[in-house]
Protein backbone atom coordinates (compact mmCIF):
# COMPACT_ATOMS: atom_id res chain seq x y z
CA UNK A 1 11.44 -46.78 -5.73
CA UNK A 2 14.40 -45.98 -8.19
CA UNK A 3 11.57 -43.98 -10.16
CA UNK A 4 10.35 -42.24 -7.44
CA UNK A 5 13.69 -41.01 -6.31
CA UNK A 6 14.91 -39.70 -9.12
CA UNK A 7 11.06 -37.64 -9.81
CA UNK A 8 12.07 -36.12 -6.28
CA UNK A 9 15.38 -35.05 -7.90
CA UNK A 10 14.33 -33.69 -10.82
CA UNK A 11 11.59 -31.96 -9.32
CA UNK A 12 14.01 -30.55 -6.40
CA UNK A 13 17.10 -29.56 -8.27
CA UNK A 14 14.56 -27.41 -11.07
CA UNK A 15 12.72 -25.49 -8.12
CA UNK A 16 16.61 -25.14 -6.85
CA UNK A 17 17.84 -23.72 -10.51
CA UNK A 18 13.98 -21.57 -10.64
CA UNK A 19 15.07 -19.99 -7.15
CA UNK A 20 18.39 -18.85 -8.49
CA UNK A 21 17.14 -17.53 -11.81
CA UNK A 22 19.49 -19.81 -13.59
CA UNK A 23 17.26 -22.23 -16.03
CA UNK A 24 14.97 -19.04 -17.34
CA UNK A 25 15.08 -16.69 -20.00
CA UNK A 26 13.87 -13.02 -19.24
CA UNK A 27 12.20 -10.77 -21.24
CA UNK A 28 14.14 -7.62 -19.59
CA UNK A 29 17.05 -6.72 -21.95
CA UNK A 30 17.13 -2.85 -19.72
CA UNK A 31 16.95 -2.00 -16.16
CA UNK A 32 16.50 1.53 -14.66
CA UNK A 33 16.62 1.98 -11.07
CA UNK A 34 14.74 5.12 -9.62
CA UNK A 35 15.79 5.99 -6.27
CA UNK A 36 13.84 8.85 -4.57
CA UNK A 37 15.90 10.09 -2.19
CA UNK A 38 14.52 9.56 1.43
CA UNK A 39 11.31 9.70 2.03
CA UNK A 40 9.69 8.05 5.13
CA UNK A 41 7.31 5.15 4.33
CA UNK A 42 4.82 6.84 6.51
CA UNK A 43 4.42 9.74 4.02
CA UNK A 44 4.89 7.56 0.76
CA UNK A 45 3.24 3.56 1.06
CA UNK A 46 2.38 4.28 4.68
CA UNK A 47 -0.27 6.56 4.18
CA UNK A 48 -3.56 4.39 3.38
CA UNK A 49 -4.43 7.81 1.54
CA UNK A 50 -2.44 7.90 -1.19
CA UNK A 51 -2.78 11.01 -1.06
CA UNK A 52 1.51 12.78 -1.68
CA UNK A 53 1.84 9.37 -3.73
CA UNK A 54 -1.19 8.57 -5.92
CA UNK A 55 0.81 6.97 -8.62
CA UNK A 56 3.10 5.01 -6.86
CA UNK A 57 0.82 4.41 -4.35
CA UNK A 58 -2.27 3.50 -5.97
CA UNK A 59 -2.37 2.86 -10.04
CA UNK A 60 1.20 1.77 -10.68
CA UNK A 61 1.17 -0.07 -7.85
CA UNK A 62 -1.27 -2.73 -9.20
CA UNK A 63 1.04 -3.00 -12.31
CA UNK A 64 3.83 -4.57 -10.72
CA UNK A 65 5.33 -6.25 -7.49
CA UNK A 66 5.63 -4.13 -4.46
CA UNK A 67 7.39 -5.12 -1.30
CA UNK A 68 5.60 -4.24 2.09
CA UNK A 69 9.04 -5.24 3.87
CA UNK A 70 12.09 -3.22 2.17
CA UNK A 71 15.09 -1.98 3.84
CA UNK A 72 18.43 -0.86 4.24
CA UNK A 73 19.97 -2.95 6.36
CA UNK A 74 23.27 -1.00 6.49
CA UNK A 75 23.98 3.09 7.26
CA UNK A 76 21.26 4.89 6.41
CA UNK A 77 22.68 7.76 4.58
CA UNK A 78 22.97 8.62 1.02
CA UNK A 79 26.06 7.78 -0.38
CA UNK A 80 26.58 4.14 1.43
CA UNK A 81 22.76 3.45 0.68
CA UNK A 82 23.77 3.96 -3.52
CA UNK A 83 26.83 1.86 -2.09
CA UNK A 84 24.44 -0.69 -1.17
CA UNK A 85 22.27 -0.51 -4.10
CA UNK A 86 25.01 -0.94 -7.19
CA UNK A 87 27.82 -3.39 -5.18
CA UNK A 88 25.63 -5.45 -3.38
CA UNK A 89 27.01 -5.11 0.39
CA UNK A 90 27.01 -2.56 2.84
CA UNK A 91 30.15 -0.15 3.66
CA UNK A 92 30.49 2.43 5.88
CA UNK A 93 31.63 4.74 3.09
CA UNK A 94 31.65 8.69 3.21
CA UNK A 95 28.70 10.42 2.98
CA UNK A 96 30.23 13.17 1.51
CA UNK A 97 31.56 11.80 -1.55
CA UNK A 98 34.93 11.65 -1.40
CA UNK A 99 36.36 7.96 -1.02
CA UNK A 100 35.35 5.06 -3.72
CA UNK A 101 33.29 1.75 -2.79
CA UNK A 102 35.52 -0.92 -2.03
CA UNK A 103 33.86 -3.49 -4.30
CA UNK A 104 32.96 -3.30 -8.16
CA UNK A 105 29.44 -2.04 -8.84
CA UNK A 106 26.95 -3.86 -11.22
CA UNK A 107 27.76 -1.24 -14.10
CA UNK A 108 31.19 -2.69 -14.18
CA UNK A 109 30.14 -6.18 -14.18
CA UNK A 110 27.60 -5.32 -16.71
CA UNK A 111 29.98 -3.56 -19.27
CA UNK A 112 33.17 -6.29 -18.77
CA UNK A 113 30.57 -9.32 -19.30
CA UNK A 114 29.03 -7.42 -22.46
CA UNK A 115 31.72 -5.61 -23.81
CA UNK A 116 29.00 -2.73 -24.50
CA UNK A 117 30.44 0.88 -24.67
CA UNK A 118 30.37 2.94 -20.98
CA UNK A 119 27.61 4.81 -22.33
CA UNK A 120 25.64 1.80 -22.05
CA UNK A 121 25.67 1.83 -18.81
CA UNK A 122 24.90 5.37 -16.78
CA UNK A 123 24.13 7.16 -13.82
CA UNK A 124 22.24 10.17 -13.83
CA UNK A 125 22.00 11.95 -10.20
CA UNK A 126 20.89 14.96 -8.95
CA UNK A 127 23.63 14.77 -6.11
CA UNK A 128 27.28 15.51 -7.56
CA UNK A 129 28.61 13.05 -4.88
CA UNK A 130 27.19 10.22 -6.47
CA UNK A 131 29.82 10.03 -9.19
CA UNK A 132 31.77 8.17 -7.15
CA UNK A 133 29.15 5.23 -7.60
CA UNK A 134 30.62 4.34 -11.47
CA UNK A 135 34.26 3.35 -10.10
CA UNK A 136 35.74 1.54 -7.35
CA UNK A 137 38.93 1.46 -4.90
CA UNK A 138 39.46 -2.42 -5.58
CA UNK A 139 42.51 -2.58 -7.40
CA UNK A 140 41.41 -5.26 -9.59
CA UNK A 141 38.74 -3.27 -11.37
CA UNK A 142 40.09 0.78 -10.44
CA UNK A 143 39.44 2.79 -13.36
CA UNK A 144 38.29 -0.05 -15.49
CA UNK A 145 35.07 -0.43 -17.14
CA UNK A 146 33.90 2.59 -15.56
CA UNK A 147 30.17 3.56 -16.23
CA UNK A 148 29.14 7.13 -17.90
CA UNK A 149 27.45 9.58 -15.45
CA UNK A 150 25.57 12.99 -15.19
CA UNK A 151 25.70 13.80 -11.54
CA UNK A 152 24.87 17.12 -10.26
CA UNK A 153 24.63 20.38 -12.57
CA UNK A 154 25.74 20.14 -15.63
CA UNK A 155 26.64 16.73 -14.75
CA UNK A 156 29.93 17.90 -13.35
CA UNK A 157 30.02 15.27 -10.55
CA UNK A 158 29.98 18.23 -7.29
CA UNK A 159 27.37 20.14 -5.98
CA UNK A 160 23.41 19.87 -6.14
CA UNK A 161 21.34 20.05 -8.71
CA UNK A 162 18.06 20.25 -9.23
CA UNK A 163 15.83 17.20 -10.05
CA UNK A 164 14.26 18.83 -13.55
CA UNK A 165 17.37 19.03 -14.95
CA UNK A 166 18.26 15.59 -13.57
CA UNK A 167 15.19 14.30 -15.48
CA UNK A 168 16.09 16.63 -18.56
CA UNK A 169 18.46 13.93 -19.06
CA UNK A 170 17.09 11.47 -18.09
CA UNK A 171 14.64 11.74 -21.11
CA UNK A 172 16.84 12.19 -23.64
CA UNK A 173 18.69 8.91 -22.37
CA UNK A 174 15.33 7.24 -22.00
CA UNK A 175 13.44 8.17 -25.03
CA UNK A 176 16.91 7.43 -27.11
CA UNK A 177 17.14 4.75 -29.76
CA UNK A 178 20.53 3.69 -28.17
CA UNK A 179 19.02 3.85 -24.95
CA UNK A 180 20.97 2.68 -22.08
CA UNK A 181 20.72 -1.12 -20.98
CA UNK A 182 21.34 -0.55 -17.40
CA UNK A 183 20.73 3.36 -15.67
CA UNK A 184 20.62 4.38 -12.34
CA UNK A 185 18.57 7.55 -11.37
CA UNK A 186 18.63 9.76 -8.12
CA UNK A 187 16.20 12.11 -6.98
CA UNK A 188 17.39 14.45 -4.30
CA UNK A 189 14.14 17.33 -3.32
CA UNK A 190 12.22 15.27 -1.28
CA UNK A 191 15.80 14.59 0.89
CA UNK A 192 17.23 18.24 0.61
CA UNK A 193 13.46 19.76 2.39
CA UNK A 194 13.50 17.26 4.86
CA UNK A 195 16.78 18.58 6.21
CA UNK A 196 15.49 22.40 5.20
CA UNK A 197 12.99 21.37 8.10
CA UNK A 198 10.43 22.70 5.35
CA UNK A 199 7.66 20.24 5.83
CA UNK A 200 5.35 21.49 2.70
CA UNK A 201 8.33 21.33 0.51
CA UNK A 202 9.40 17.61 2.02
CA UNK A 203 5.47 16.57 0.97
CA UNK A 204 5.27 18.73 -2.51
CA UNK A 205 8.22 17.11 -3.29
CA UNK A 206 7.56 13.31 -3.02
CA UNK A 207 4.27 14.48 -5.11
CA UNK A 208 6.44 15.73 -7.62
CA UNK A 209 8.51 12.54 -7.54
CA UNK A 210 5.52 10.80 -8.12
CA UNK A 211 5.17 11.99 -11.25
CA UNK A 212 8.29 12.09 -12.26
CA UNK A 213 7.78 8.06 -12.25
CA UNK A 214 4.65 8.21 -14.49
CA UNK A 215 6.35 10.30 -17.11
CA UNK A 216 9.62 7.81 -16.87
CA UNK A 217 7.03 4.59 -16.77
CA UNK A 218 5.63 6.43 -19.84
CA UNK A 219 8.75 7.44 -21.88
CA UNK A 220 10.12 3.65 -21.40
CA UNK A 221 7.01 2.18 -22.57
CA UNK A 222 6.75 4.43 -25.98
CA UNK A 223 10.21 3.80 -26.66
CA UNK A 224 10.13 1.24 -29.49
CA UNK A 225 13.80 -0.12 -28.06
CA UNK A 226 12.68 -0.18 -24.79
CA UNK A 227 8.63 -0.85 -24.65
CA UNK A 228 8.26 -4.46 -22.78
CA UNK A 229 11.65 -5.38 -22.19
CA UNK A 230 12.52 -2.96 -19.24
CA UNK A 231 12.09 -3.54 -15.73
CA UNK A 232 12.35 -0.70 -13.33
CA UNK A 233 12.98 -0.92 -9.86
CA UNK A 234 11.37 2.18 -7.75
CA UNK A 235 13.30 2.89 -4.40
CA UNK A 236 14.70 4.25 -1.86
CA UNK A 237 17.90 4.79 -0.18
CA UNK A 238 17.22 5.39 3.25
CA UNK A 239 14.34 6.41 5.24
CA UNK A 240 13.90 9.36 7.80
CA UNK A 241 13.51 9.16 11.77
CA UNK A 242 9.90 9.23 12.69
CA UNK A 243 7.73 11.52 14.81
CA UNK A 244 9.17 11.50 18.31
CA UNK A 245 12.61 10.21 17.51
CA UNK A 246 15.21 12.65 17.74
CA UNK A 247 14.56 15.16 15.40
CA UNK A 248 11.82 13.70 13.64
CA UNK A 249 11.60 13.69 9.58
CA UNK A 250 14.80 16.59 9.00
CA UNK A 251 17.51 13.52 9.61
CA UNK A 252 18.28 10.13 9.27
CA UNK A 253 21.23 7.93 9.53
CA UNK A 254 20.45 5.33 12.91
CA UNK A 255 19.20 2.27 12.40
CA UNK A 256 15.27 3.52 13.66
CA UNK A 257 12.67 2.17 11.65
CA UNK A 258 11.87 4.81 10.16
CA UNK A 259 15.23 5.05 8.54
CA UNK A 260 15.67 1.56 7.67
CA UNK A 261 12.16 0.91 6.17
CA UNK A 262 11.71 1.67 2.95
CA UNK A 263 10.27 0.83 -0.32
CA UNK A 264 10.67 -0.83 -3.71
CA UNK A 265 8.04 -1.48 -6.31
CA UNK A 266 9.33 -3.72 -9.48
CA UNK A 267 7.85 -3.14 -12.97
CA UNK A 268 8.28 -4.88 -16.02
CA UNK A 269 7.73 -7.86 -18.71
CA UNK A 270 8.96 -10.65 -16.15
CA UNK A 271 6.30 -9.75 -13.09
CA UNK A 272 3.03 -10.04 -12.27
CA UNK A 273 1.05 -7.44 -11.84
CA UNK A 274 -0.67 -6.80 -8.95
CA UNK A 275 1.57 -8.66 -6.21
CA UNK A 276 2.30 -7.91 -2.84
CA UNK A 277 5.04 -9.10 -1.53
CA UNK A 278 5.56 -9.84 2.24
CA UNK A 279 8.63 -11.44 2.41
CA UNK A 280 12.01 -8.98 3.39
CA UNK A 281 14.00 -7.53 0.72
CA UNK A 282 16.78 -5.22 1.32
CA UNK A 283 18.77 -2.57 -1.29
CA UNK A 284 21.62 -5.21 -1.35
CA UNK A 285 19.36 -7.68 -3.03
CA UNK A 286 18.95 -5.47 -6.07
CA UNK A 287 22.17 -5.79 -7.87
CA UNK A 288 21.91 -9.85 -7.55
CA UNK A 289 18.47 -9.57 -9.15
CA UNK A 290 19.88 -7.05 -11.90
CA UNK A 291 22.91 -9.69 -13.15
CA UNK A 292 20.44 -12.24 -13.09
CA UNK A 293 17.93 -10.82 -15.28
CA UNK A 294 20.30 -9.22 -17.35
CA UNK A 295 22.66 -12.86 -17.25
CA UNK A 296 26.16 -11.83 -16.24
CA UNK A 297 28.05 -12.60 -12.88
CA UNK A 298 28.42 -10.61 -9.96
CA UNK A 299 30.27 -12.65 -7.45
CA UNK A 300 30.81 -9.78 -4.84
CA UNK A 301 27.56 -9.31 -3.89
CA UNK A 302 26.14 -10.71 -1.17
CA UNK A 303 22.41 -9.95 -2.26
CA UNK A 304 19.91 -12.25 -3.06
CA UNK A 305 17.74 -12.94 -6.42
CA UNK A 306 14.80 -11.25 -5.64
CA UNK A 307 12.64 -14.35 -7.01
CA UNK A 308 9.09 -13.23 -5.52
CA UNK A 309 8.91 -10.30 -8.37
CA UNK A 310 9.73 -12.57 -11.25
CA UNK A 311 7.38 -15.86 -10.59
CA UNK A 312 4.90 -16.39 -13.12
């Protein structure tokens, strides 16, 4: 009986440790998150077609784990969904760029727990306002340990820029020796037509994100430093209203579905290829699965280990 007991233990507390991602030892040494800035599911993973997304959608797909059940559970606008995504809780932060997340963001944690140089850690946006995603207002970690960014043109932290410049540098970060461990990448066309109300611009340009991912799956996987020991974590940070609800794809920012469901496909050296996931996921879960993989501590977030992607 004594025997039996103590199997049950064993057996219980290592599925316990698996599920938290404490008792393995990943592969991933980088992370890059790619966040294409909101487009609806119905145009992207939606469409049985694959017809705007044919990477994303079809090939690359198969190569990794993609969630059927993604959202953002919290305002669905640009700046708190990046909010979301690198502190790991939602905030009802300005959209416009001008106040600070309250809590740290996963660069921080990354760069205190290493001790790596900022450039080690960067953020490379097409939308100026996202600067304010490398620092924070909590006066515990203000100004400290502050990641390097590139964020609108000329990487000046204000304004728009355009997303082949964005990607200008993101290639010569990517295909660097010293590339950066962990990088966070925004997208901003397929956003910026949808509120143009210019509806062959919105689709040309999630067909043009769509390849921006094959040349960044590409550049990551002929980088000696890099090649099987990066995952990257396709995304979104909010979705748009669909057909028939208020003004259709040109805004977002309720909580319809179309704005909160969105995507996320995980590639790299730690998951299998080829799995769909049906269990939710939401954008707060990725900075819990990021200090995991990458073994550091980010108490503040309230995310969750995204196990599913990283099962053998």
């Amino acid at each position: 009986m004594k025997i039996r007991i103590l199997s049950f233990l064993i057996c219980f507390t290592g599925s316990f440790l698996f599920a938290q991602g404490i008792n393995k030892t990943y592969k991933t040494k980088y992370v890059v998150i790619l966040v294409i800035d909101g487009p609806r599911f119905s145009e992207t993973y939606g469409d049985s077609t694959c017809q705007l997304s044919p990477v994303l959608c079809d090939s690359l797909r198969y190569e990794g784990a993609f969630y059927e059940n993604f959202r953002n559970n919290g305002p669905t606008y640009t700046v708190p969904g990046h909010t979301a995504i690198v502190t790991g809780s939602y905030q009802r932060i300005s959209n416009a760029g001008t106040s600070l997340p309250k809590n740290p963001s996963l660069f921080q944690y990354y760069l205190k727990a290493t001790g790596a140089p900022k450039k080690d850690a960067f953020i490379v946006a097409s939308k100026g306002k996202l600067d304010v995603l490398a620092n924070t207002k909590n006066k515990k970690w203000h100004d400290q340990f502050v990641a390097s960014t590139y964020c609108g043109p000329n990487g000046a932290g204000i304004g728009y820029g355009k997303d082949e410049k964005t990607f200008a540098k993101v290639t010569e970060l990517v295909t660097s020796p010293e590339a950066p461990h962990v990088m966070l990448i925004n997208l901003l066309a397929v956003d910026v037509y949808g509120h143009a109300n210019n509806w062959e611009k919105y689709k040309e340009s999630i067909t043009a994100c769509d390849a921006y991912v094959a040349r960044l799956w590409s550049m990551i996987q002929t980088n000696p430093a890099t090649k099987d020991q990066t995952t990257l974590f396709i995304t979104n940070d909010h979705g748009r209203h669909l057909d028939r609800v208020k003004s259709g794809f040109i805004n977002h920012g309720d909580r319809c579905e179309g704005c909160r469901h969105i995507s996320l496909l995980v590639l790299g050296p730690d998951t299998p290829k080829g799995l769909s996931v049906k269990k939710q996921g939401e954008l707060i879960d990725l900075s819990k699965t990021i200090s995991t993989l990458l073994h550091f501590d980010m108490p503040s977030s309230k995310g969750r280990f995204l196990e599913e992607a990283f099962k053998p």
